[in-house]
Protein backbone atom coordinates (compact mmCIF):
# COMPACT_ATOMS: atom_id res chain seq x y z
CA UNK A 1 -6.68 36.51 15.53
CA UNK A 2 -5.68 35.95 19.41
CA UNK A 3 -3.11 38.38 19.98
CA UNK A 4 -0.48 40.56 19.00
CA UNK A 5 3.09 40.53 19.47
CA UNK A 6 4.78 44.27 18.57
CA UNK A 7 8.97 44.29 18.44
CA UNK A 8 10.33 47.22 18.98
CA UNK A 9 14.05 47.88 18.73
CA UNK A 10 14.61 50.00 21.73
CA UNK A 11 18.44 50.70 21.52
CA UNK A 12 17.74 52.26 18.06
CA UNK A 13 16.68 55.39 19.60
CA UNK A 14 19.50 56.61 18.15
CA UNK A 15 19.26 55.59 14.49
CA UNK A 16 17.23 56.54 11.37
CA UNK A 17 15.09 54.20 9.19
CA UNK A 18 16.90 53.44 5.53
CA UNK A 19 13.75 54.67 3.86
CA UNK A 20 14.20 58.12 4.01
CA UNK A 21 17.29 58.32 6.19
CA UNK A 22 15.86 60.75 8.20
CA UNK A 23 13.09 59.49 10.28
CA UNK A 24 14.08 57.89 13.90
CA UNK A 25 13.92 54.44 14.02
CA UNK A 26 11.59 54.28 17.36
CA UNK A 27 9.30 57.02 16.40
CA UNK A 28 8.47 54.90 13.25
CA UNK A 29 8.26 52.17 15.19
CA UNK A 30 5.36 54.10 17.38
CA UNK A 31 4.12 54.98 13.86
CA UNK A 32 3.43 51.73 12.66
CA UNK A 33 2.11 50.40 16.06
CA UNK A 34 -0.29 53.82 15.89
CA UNK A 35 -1.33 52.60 13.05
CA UNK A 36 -1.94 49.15 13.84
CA UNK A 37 -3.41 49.26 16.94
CA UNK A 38 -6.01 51.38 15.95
CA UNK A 39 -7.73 48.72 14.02
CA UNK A 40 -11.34 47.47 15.43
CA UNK A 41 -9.88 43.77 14.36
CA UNK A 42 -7.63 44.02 17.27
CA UNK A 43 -10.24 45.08 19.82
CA UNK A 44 -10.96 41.52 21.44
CA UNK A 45 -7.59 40.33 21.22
CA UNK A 46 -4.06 39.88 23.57
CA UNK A 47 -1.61 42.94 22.61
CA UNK A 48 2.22 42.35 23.54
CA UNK A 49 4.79 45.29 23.06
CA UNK A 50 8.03 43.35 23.57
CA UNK A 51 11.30 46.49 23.61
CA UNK A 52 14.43 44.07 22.87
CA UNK A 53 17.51 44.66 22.88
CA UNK A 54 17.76 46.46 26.24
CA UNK A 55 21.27 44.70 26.48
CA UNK A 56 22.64 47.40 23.87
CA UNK A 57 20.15 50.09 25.37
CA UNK A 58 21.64 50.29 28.85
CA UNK A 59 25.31 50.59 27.42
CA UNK A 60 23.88 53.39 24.57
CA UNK A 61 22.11 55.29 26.96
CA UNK A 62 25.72 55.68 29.20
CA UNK A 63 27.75 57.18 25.93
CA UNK A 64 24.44 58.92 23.99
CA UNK A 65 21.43 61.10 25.81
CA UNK A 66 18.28 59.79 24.31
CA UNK A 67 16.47 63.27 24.24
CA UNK A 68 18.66 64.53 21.75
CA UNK A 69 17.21 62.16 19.50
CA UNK A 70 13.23 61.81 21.20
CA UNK A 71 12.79 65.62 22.34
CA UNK A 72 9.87 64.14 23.74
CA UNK A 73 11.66 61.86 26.58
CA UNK A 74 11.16 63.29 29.96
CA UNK A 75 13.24 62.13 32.96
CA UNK A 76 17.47 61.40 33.17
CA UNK A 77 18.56 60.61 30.10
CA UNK A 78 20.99 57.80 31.80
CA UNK A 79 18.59 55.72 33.75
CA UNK A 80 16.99 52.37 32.45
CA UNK A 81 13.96 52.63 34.55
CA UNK A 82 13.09 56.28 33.49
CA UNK A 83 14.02 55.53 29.53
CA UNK A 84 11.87 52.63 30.28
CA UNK A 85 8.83 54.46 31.58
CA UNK A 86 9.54 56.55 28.63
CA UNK A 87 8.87 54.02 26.05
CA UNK A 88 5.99 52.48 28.13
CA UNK A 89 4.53 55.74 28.37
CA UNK A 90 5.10 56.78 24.76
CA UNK A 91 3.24 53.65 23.25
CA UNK A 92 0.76 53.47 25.61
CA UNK A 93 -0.18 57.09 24.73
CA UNK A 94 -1.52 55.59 21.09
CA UNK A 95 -3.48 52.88 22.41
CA UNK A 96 -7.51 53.10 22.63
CA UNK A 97 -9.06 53.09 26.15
CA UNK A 98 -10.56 49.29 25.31
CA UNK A 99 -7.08 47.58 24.90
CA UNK A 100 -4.60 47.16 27.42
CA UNK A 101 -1.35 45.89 26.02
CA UNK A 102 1.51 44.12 28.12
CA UNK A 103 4.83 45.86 27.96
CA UNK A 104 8.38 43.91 28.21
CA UNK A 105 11.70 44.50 27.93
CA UNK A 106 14.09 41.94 26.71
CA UNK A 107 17.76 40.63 26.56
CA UNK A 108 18.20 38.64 23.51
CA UNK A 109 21.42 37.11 25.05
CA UNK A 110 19.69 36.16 28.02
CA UNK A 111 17.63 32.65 27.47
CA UNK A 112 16.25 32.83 31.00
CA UNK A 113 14.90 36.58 30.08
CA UNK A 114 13.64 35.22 26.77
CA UNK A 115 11.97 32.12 28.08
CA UNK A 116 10.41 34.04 31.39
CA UNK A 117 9.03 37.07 28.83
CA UNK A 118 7.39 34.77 26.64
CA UNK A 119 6.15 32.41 29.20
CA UNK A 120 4.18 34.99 30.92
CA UNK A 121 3.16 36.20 27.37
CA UNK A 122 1.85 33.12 27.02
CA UNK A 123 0.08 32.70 30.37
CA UNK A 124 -1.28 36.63 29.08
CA UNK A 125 -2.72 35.11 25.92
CA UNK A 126 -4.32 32.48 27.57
CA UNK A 127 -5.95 34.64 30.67
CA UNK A 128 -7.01 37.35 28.18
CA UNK A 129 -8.95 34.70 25.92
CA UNK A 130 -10.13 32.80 28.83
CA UNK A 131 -11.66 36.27 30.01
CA UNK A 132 -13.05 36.27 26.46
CA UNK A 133 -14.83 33.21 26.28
CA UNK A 134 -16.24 33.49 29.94
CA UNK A 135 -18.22 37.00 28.61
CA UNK A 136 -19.56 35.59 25.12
């Protein structure tokens, strides 16, 4: 394995998951990434946490505060960047020192978003396992 992509829906801040109807949708998100970024398979490889839908965020985050759903969320509940550094924050909180993932946000309306987010995922990828080969 080379790398890791992670999708996290970040406009469902707001929702539960249909499994129990009562856990948020991002926390079990950060749940499941906990759990599998913690694996020693993933220490020598690329880890991408890619937040879409941030087209449906912004507008949700204008009608909805998000720390009445996340108590945890620090900052004003109806700006991008600090809901942003919120989720950045949040996930990077789980990872082990000897990783390093790359956070995005994405649009998936916007093609040019799409295309430039995965094109420097790719160029990511690529560096990290160049990086890898050079020190074996």
């Amino acid at each position: 394995m080379v790398g890791v992509i992670f999708m996290v829906p970040s406009s469902d801040f707001d929702r539960v998951i249909i499994e129990d109807r009562k856990t948020n949708a991002v926390v079990e998100a950060l749940n499941i990434f906990k759990a599998i970024i913690q694996s020693s398979k993933l220490r020598n490889c690329a880890i991408v946490v890619n937040f879409n839908k941030v087209d449906i965020l912004v507008e949700k985050i204008k009608l909805k505060n998000i720390d009445e759903y996340l108590p945890n969320f620090v900052g004003d509940p109806r700006n991008i960047d600090d809901v942003k550094n919120f989720y950045i924050n949040t996930f990077s909180a789980v990872v082990p020192e000897y990783l390093s993932p790359d956070f995005f946000f994405t649009n998936s309306l916007d093609r040019k978003n799409i295309k430039n987010t995965f094109n420097i995922i790719k160029q990511n990828v690529l560096n990290f396992n160049m990086k890898k080969l050079l020190h074996e």
